[in-house]
N, C-alpha and C. Protein backbone atom coordinates (compact mmCIF):
# COMPACT_ATOMS: atom_id res chain seq x y z
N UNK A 1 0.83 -1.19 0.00
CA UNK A 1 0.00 0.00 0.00
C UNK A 1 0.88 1.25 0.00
N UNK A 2 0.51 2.39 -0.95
CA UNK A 2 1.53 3.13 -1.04
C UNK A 2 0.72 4.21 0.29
N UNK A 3 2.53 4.57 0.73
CA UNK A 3 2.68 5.68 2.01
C UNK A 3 2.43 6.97 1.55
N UNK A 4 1.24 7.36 2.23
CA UNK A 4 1.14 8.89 1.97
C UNK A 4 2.42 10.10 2.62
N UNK A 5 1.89 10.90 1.88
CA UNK A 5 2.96 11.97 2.25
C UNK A 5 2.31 13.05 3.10
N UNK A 6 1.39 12.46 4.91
CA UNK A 6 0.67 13.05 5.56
C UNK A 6 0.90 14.59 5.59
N UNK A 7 1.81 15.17 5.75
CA UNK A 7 2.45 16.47 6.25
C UNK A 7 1.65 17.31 5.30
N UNK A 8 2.21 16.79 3.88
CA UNK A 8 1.59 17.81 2.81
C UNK A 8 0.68 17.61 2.13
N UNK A 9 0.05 16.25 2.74
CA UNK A 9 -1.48 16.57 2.25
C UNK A 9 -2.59 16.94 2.88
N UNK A 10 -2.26 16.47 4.29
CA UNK A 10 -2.87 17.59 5.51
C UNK A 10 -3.02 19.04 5.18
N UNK A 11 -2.08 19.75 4.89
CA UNK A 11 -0.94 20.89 4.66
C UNK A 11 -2.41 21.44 3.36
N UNK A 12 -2.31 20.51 2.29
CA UNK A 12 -3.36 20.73 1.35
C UNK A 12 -4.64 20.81 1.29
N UNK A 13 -4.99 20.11 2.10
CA UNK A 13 -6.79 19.89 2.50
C UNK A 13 -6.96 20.71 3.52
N UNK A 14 -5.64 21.45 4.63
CA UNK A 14 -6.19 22.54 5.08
C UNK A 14 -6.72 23.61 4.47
N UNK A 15 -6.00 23.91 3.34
CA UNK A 15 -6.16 24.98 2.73
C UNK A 15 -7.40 25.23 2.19
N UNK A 16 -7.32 24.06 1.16
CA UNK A 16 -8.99 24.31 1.07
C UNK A 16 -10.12 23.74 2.29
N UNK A 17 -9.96 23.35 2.78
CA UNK A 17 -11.26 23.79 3.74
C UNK A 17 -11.32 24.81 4.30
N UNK A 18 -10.34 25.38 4.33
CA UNK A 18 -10.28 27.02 5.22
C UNK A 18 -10.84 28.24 3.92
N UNK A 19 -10.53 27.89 2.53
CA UNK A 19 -10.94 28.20 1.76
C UNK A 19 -12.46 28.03 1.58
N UNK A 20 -12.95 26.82 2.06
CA UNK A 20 -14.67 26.71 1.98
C UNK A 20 -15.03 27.50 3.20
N UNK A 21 -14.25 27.71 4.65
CA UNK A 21 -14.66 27.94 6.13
C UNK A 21 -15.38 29.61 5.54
N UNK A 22 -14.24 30.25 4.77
CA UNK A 22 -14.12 31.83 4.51
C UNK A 22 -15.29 32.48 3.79
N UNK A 23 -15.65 31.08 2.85
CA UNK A 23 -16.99 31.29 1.72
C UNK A 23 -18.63 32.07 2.77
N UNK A 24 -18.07 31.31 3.62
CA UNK A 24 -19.57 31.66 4.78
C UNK A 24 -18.84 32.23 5.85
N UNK A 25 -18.00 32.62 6.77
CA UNK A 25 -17.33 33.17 7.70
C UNK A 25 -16.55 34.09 7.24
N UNK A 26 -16.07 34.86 8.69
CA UNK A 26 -14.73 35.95 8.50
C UNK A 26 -13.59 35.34 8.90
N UNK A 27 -12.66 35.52 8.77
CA UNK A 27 -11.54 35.11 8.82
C UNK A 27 -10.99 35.29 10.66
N UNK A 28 -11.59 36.20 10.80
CA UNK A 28 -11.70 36.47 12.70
C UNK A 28 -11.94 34.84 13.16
N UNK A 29 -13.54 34.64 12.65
CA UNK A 29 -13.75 33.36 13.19
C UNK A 29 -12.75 32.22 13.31
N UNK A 30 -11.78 32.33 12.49
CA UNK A 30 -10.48 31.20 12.82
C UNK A 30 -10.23 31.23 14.26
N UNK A 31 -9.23 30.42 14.54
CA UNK A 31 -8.61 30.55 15.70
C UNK A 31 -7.09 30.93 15.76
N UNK A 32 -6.17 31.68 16.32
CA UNK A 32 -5.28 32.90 15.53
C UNK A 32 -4.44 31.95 15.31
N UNK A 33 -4.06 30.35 15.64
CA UNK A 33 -3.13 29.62 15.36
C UNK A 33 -3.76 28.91 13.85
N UNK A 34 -4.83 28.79 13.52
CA UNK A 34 -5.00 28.33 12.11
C UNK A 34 -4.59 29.80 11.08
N UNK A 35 -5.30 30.70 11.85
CA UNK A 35 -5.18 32.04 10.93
C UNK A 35 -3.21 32.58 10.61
N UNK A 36 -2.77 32.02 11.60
CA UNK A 36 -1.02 32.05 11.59
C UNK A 36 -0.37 31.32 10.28
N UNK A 37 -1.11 29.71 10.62
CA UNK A 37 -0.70 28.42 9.90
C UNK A 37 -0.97 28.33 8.96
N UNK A 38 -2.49 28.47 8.65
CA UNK A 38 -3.42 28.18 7.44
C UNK A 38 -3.29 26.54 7.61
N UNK A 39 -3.57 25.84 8.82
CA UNK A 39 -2.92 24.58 8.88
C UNK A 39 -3.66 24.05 9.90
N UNK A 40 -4.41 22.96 9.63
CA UNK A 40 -5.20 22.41 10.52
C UNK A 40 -4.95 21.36 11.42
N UNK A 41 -3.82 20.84 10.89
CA UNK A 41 -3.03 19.75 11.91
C UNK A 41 -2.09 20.11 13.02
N UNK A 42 -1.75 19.69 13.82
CA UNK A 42 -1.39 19.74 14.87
C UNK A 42 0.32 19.84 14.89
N UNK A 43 1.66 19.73 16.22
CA UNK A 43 2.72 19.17 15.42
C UNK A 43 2.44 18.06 16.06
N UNK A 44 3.54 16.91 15.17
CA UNK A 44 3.33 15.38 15.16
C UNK A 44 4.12 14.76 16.44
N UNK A 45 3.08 13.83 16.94
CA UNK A 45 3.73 13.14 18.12
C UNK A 45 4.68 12.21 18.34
N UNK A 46 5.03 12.35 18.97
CA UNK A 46 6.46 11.88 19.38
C UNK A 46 6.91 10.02 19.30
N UNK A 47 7.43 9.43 19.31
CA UNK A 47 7.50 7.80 19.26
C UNK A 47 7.57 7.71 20.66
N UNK A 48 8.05 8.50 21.13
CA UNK A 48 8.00 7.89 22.74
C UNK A 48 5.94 8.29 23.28
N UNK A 49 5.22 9.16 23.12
CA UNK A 49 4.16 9.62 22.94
C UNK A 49 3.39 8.63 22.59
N UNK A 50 3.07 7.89 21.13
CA UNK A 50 2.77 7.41 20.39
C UNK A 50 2.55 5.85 21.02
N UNK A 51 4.14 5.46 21.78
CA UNK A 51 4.41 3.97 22.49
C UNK A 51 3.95 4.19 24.01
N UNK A 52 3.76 5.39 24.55
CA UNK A 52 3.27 5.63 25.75
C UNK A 52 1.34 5.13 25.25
N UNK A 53 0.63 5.66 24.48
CA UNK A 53 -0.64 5.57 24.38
C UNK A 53 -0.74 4.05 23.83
N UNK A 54 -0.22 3.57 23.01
CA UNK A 54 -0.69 1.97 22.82
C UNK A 54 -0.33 1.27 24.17
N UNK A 55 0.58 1.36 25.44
CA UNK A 55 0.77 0.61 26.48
C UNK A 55 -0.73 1.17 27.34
N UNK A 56 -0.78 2.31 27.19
CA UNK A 56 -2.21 2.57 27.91
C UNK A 56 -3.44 2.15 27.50
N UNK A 57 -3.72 1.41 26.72
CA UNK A 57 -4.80 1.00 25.55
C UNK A 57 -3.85 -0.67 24.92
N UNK A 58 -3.01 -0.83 25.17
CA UNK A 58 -2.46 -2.57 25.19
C UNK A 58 -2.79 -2.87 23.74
N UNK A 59 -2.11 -1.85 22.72
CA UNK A 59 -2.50 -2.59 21.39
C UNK A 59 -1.20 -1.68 20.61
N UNK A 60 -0.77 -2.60 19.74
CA UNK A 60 0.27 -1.42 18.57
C UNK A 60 -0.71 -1.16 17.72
N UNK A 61 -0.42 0.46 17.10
CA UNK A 61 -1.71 0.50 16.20
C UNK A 61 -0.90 0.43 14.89
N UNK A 62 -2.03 0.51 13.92
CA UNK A 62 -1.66 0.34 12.75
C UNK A 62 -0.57 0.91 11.53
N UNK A 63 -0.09 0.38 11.00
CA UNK A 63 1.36 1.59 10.45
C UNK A 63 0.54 2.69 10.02
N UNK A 64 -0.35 2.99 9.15
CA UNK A 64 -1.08 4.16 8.55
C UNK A 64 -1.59 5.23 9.53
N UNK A 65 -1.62 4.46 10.37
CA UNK A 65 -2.41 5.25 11.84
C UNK A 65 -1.09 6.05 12.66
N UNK A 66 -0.09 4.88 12.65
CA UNK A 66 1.02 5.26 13.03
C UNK A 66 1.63 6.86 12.60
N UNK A 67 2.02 6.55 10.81
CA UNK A 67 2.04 8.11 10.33
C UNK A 67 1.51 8.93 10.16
N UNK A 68 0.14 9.06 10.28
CA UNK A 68 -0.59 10.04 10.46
C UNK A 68 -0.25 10.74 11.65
N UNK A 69 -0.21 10.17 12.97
CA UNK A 69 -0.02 10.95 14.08
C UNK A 69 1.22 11.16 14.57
N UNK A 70 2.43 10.70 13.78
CA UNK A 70 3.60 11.13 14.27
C UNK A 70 3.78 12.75 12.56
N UNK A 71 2.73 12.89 11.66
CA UNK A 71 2.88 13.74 11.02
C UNK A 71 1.70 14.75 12.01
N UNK A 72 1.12 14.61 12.68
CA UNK A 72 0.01 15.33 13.06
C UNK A 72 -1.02 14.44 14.10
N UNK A 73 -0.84 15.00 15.34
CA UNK A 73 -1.18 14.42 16.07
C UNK A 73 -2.25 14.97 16.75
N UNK A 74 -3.63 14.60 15.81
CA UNK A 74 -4.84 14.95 15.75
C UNK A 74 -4.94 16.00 14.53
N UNK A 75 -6.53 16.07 14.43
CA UNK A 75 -6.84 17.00 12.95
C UNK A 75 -7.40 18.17 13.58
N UNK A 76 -7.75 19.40 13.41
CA UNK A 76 -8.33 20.66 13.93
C UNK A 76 -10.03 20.29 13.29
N UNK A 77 -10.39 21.16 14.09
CA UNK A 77 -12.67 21.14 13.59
C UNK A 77 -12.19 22.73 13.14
N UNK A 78 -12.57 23.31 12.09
CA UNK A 78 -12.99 24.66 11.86
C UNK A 78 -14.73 24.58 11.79
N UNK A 79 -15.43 24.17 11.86
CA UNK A 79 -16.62 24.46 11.62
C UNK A 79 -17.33 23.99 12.95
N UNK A 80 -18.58 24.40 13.45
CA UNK A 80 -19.55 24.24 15.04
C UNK A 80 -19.82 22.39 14.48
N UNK A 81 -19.92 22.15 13.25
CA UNK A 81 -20.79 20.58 12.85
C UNK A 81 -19.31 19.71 12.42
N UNK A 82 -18.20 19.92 12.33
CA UNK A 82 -17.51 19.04 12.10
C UNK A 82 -16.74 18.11 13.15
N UNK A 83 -15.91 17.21 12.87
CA UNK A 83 -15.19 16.03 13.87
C UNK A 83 -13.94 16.66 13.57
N UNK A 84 -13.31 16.52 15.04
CA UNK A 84 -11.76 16.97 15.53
C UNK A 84 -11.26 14.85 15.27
N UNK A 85 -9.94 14.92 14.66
CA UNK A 85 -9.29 13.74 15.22
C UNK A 85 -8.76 13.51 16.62
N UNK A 86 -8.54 12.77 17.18
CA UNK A 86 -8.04 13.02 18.56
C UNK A 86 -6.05 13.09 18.02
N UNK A 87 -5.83 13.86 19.86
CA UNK A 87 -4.43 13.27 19.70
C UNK A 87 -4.43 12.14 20.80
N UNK A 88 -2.76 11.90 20.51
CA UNK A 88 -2.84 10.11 21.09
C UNK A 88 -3.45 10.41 22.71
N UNK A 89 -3.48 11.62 23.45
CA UNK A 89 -4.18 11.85 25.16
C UNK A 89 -5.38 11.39 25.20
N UNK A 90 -6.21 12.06 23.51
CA UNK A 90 -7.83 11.45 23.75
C UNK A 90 -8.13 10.15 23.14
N UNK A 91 -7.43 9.15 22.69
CA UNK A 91 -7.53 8.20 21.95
C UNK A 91 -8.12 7.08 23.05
N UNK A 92 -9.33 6.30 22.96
CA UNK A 92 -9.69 5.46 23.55
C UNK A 92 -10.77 4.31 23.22
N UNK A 93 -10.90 3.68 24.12
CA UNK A 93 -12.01 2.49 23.42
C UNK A 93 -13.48 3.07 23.69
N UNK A 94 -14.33 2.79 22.09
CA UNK A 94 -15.58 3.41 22.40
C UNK A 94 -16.43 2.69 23.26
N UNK A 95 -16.40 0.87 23.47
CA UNK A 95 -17.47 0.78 24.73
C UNK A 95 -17.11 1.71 25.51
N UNK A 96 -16.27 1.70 26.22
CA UNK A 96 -17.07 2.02 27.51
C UNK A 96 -18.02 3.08 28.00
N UNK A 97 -17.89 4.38 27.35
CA UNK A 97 -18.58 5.26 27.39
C UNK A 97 -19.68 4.99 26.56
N UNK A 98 -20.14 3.76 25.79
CA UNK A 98 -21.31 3.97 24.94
C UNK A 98 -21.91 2.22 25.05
N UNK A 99 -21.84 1.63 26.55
CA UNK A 99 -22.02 0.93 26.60
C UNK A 99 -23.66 0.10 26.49
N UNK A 100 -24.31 1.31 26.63
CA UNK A 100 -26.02 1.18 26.65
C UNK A 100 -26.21 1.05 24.88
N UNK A 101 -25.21 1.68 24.16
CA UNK A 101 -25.77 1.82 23.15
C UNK A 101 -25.04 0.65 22.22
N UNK A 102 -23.77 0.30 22.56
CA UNK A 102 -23.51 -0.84 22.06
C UNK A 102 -24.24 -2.01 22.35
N UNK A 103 -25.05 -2.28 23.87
CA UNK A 103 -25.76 -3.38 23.78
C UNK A 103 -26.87 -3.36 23.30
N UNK A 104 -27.43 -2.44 22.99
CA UNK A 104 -28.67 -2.56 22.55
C UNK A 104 -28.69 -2.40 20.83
N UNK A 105 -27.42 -1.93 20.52
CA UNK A 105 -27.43 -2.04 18.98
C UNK A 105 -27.10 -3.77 18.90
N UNK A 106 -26.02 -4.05 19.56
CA UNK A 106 -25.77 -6.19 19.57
C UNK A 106 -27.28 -6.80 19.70
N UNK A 107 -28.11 -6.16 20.20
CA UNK A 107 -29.13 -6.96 20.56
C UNK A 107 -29.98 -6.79 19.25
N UNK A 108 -30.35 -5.56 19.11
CA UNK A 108 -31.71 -5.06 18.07
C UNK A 108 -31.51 -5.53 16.39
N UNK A 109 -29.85 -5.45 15.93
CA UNK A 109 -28.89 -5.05 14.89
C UNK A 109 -28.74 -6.98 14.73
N UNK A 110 -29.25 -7.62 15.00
CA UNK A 110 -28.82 -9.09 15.27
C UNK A 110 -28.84 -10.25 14.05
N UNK A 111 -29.10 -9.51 12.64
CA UNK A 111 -29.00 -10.52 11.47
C UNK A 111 -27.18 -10.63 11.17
N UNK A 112 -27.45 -12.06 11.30
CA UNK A 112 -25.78 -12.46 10.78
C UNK A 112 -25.18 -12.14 9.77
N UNK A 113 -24.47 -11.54 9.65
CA UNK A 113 -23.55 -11.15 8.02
C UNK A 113 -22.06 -12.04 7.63
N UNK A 114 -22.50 -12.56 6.79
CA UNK A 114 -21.73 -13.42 5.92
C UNK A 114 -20.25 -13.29 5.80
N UNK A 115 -18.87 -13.96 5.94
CA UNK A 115 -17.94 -13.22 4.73
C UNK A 115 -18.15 -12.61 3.48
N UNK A 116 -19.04 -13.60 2.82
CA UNK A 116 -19.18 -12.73 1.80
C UNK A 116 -19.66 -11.52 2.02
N UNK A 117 -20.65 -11.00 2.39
CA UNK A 117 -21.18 -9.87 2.19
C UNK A 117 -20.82 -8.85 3.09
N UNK A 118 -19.59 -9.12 3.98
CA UNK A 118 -18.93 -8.36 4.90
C UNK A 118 -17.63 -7.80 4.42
N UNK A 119 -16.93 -8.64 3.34
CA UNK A 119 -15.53 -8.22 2.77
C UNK A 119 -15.96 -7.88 1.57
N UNK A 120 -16.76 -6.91 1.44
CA UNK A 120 -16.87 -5.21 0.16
C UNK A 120 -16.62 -4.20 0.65
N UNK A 121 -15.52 -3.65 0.15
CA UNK A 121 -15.62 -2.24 0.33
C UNK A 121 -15.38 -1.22 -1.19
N UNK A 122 -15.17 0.05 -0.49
CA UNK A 122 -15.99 0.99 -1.96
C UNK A 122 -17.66 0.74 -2.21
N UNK A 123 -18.10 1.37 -3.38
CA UNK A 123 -19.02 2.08 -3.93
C UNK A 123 -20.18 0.68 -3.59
N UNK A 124 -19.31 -0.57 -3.65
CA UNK A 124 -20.12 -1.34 -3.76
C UNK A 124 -20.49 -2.17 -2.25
N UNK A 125 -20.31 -1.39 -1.14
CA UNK A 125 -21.20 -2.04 0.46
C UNK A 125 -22.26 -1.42 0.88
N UNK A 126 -22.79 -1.84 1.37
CA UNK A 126 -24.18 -1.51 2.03
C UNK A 126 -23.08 -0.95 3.72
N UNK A 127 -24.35 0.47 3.58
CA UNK A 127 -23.93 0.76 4.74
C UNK A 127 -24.47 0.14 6.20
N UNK A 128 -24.98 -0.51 5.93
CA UNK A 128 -25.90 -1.54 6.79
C UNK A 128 -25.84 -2.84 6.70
N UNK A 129 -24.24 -3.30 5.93
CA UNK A 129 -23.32 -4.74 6.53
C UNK A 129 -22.42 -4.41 7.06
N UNK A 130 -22.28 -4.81 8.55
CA UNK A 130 -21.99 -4.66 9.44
C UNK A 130 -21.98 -5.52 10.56
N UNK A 131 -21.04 -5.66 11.41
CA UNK A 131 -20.91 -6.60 12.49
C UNK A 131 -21.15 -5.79 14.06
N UNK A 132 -22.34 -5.34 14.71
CA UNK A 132 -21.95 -5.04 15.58
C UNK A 132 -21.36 -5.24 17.13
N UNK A 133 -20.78 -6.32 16.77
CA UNK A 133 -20.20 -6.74 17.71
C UNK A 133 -18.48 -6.35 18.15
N UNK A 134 -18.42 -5.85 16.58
CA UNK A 134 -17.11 -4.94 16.85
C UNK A 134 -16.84 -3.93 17.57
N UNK A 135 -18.40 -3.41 17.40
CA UNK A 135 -18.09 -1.82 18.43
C UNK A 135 -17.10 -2.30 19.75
N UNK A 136 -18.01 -3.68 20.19
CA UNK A 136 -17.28 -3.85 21.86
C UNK A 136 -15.69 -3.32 22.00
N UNK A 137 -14.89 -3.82 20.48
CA UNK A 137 -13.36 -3.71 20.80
C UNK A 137 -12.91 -2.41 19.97
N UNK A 138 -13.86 -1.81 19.69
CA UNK A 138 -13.42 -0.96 18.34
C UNK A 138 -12.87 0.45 19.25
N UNK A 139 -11.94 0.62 18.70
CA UNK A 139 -11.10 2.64 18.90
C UNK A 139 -11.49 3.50 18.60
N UNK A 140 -12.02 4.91 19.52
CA UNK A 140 -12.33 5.92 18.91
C UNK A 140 -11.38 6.84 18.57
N UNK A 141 -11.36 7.25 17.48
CA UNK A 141 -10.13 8.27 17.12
C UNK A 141 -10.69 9.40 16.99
N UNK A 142 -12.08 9.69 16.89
CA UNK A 142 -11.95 11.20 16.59
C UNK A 142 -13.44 11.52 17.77
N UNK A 143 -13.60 12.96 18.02
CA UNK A 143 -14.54 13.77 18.96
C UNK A 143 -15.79 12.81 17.80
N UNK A 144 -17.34 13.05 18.25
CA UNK A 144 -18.49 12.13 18.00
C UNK A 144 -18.84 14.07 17.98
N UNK A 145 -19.73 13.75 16.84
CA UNK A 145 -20.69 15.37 16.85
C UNK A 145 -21.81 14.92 15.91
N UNK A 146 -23.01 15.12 16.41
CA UNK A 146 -24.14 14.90 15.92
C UNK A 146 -24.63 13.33 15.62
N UNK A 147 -23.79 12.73 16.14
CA UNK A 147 -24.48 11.03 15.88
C UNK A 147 -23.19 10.56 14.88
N UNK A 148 -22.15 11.68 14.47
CA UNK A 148 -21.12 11.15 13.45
C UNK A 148 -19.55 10.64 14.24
N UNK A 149 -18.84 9.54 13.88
CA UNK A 149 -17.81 9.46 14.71
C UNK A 149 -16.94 8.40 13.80
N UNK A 150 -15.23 8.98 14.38
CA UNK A 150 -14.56 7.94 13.36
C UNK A 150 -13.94 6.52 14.31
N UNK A 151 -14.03 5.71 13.74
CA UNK A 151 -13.26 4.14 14.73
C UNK A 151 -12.35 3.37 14.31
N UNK A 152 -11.57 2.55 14.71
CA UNK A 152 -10.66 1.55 14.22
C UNK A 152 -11.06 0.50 14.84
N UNK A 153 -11.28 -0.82 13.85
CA UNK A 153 -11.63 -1.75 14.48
C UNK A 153 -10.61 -3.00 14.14
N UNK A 154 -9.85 -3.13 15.54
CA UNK A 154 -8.63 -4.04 15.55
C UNK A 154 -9.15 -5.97 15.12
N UNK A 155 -10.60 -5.68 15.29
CA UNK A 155 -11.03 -7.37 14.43
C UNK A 155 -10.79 -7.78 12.94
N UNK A 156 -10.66 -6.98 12.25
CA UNK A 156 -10.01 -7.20 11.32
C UNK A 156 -8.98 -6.53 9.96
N UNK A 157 -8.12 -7.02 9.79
CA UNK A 157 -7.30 -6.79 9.15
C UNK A 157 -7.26 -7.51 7.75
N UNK A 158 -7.30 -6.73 6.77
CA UNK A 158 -7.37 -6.89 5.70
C UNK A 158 -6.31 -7.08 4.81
N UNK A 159 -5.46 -5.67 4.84
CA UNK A 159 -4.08 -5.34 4.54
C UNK A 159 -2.87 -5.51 5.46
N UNK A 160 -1.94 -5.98 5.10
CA UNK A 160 -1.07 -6.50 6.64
C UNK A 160 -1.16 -5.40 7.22
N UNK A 161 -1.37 -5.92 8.71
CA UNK A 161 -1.25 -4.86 9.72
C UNK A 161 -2.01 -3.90 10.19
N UNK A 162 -2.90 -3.58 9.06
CA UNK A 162 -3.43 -2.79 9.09
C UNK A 162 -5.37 -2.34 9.44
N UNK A 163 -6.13 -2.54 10.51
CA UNK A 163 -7.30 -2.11 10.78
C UNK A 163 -8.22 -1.78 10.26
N UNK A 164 -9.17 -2.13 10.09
CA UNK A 164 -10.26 -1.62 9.01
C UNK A 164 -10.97 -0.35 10.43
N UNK A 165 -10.91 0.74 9.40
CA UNK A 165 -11.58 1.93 9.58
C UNK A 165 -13.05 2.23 9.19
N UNK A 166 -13.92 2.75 10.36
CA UNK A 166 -14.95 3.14 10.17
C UNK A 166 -15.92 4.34 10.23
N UNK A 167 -16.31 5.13 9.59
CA UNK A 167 -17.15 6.07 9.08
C UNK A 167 -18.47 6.08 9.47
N UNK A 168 -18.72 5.94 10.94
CA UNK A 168 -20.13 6.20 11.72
C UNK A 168 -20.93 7.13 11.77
N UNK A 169 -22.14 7.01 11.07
CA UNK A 169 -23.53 7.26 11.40
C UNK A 169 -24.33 7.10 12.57
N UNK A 170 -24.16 7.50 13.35
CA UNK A 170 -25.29 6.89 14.55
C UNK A 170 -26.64 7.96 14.68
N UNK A 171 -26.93 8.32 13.82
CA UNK A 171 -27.94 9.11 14.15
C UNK A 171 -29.02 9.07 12.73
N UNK A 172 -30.07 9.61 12.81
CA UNK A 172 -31.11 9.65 11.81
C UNK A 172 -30.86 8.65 10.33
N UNK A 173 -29.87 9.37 10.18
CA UNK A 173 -29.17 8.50 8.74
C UNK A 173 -27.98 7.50 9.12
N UNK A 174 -28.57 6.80 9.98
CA UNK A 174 -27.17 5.76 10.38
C UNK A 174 -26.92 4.80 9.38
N UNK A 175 -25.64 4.42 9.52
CA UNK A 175 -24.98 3.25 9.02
C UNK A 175 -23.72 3.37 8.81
N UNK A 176 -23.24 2.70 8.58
CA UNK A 176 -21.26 2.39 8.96
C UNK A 176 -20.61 2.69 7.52
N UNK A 177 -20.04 3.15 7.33
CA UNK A 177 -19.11 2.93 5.95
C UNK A 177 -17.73 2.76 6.46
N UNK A 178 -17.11 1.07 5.53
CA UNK A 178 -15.76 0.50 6.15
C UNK A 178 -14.87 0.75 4.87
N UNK A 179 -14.13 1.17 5.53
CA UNK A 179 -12.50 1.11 4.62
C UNK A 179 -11.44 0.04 4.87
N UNK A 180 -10.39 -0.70 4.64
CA UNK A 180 -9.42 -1.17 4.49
C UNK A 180 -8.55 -1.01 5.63
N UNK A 181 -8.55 0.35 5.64
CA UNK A 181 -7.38 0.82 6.50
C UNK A 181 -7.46 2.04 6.78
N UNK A 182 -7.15 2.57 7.89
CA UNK A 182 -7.00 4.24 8.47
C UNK A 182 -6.75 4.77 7.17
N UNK A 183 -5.34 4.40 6.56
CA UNK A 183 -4.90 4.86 5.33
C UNK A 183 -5.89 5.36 4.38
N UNK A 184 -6.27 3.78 4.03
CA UNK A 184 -7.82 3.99 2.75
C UNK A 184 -8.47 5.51 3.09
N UNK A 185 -9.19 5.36 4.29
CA UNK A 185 -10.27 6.29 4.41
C UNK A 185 -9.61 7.97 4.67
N UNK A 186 -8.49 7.88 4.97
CA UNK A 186 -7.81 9.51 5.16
C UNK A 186 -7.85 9.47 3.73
N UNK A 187 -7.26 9.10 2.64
CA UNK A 187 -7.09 8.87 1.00
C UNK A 187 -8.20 9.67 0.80
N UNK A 188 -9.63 9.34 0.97
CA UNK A 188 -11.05 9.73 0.51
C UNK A 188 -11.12 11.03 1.40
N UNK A 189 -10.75 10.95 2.58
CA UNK A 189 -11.13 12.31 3.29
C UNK A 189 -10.28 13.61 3.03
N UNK A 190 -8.96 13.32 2.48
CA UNK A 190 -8.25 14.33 2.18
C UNK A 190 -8.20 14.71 0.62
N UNK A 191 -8.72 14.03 -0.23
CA UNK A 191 -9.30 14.54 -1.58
C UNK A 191 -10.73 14.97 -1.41
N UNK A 192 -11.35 14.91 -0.16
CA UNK A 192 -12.47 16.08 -0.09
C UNK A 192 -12.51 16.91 1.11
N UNK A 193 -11.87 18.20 0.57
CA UNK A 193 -12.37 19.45 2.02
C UNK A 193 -13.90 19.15 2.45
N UNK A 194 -14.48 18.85 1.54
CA UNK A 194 -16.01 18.84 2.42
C UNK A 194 -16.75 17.45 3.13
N UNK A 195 -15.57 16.56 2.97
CA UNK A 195 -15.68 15.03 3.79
C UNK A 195 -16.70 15.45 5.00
N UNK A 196 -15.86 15.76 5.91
CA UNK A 196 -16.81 16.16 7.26
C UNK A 196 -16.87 17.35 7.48
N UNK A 197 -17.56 18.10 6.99
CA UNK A 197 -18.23 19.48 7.66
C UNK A 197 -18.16 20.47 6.46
């Protein structure tokens, strides 16, 4: 899987989203460190940082996941409706704080899904094949705003090493959209400023 070049494509998709932020806002509304930067990422965390948060959470994470946050360790929200990435301080497992809602989605959510019809991804999955039984072990990586939230789910691996990423709906228009890998889905989110928000 080819390695992105996080720094400067972060670097790029800030721009234009700050370019869409300006279309409807003043430039005041920034915050004076984006308005400095023009730069929505963070600086990148440290390996000692990085190996401190997987011993606190008992998992190595994924290489894609890996460079993302030693290029930027977490993503900035410019907008009141969009998702912040975490850095590795807020990185944690989503049961526990959403434990009412994971059991009752395991319970309600309860038709079995196939290999087959579980290993599609792209244009061609239903956002409603899905295992929810993953939530139990699954990672939250980014702030949850409006029923929307991003996850890593260490059950399976597709690409060596690497976590299939998920694109949560939990609200009105729910349903999951899975990627491959952290990688995959930053790929799609950073060729669109208007991904989330």
């Amino acid at each position: 899987m080819e390695t992105l070049n996080w720094e400067t494509r972060i670097r790029e998709w800030s721009q234009k989203r700050i370019e869409i932020f300006l279309e409807d806002y003043d430039e005041e509304d920034l915050s004076p460190e984006v308005r400095k930067s023009g730069y929505l990422g963070y600086p990148g965390a440290t390996e000692e940082e990085i190996v401190a948060t997987e011993a606190r959470l008992n998992v190595t994470f994924p290489p894609s996941y890996r460079e993302f946050l030693k290029a930027s360790n977490g993503l900035r929200s410019i907008s009141k409706y969009s998702l912040e990435f975490c850095g590795t301080e807020d990185i944690v497992w989503y049961a526990p704080d959403h434990q009412d809602w994971v059991d009752e989605l395991m319970e309600t959510w309860n038709k079995p899904v196939t290999d087959k019809e579980y290993f599609v991804y792209g244009d061609e999955q239903s956002d409603y094949t899905f295992r929810p039984e993953y939530l139990q072990t699954s990672l939250e990586i980014s702030s949850e705003d409006m029923g929307y939230i991003f996850l890593l789910n260490p059950q399976i691996i597709v690409i060596d090493n690497e976590w299939e990423a998920w694109y949560c709906s939990f609200s009105s228009s729910f349903g999951i959209y899975r990627y491959r890998s952290f990688g995959e889905m930053m790929e799609e989110i950073l060729n669109d400023p208007e991904f989330i928000g």
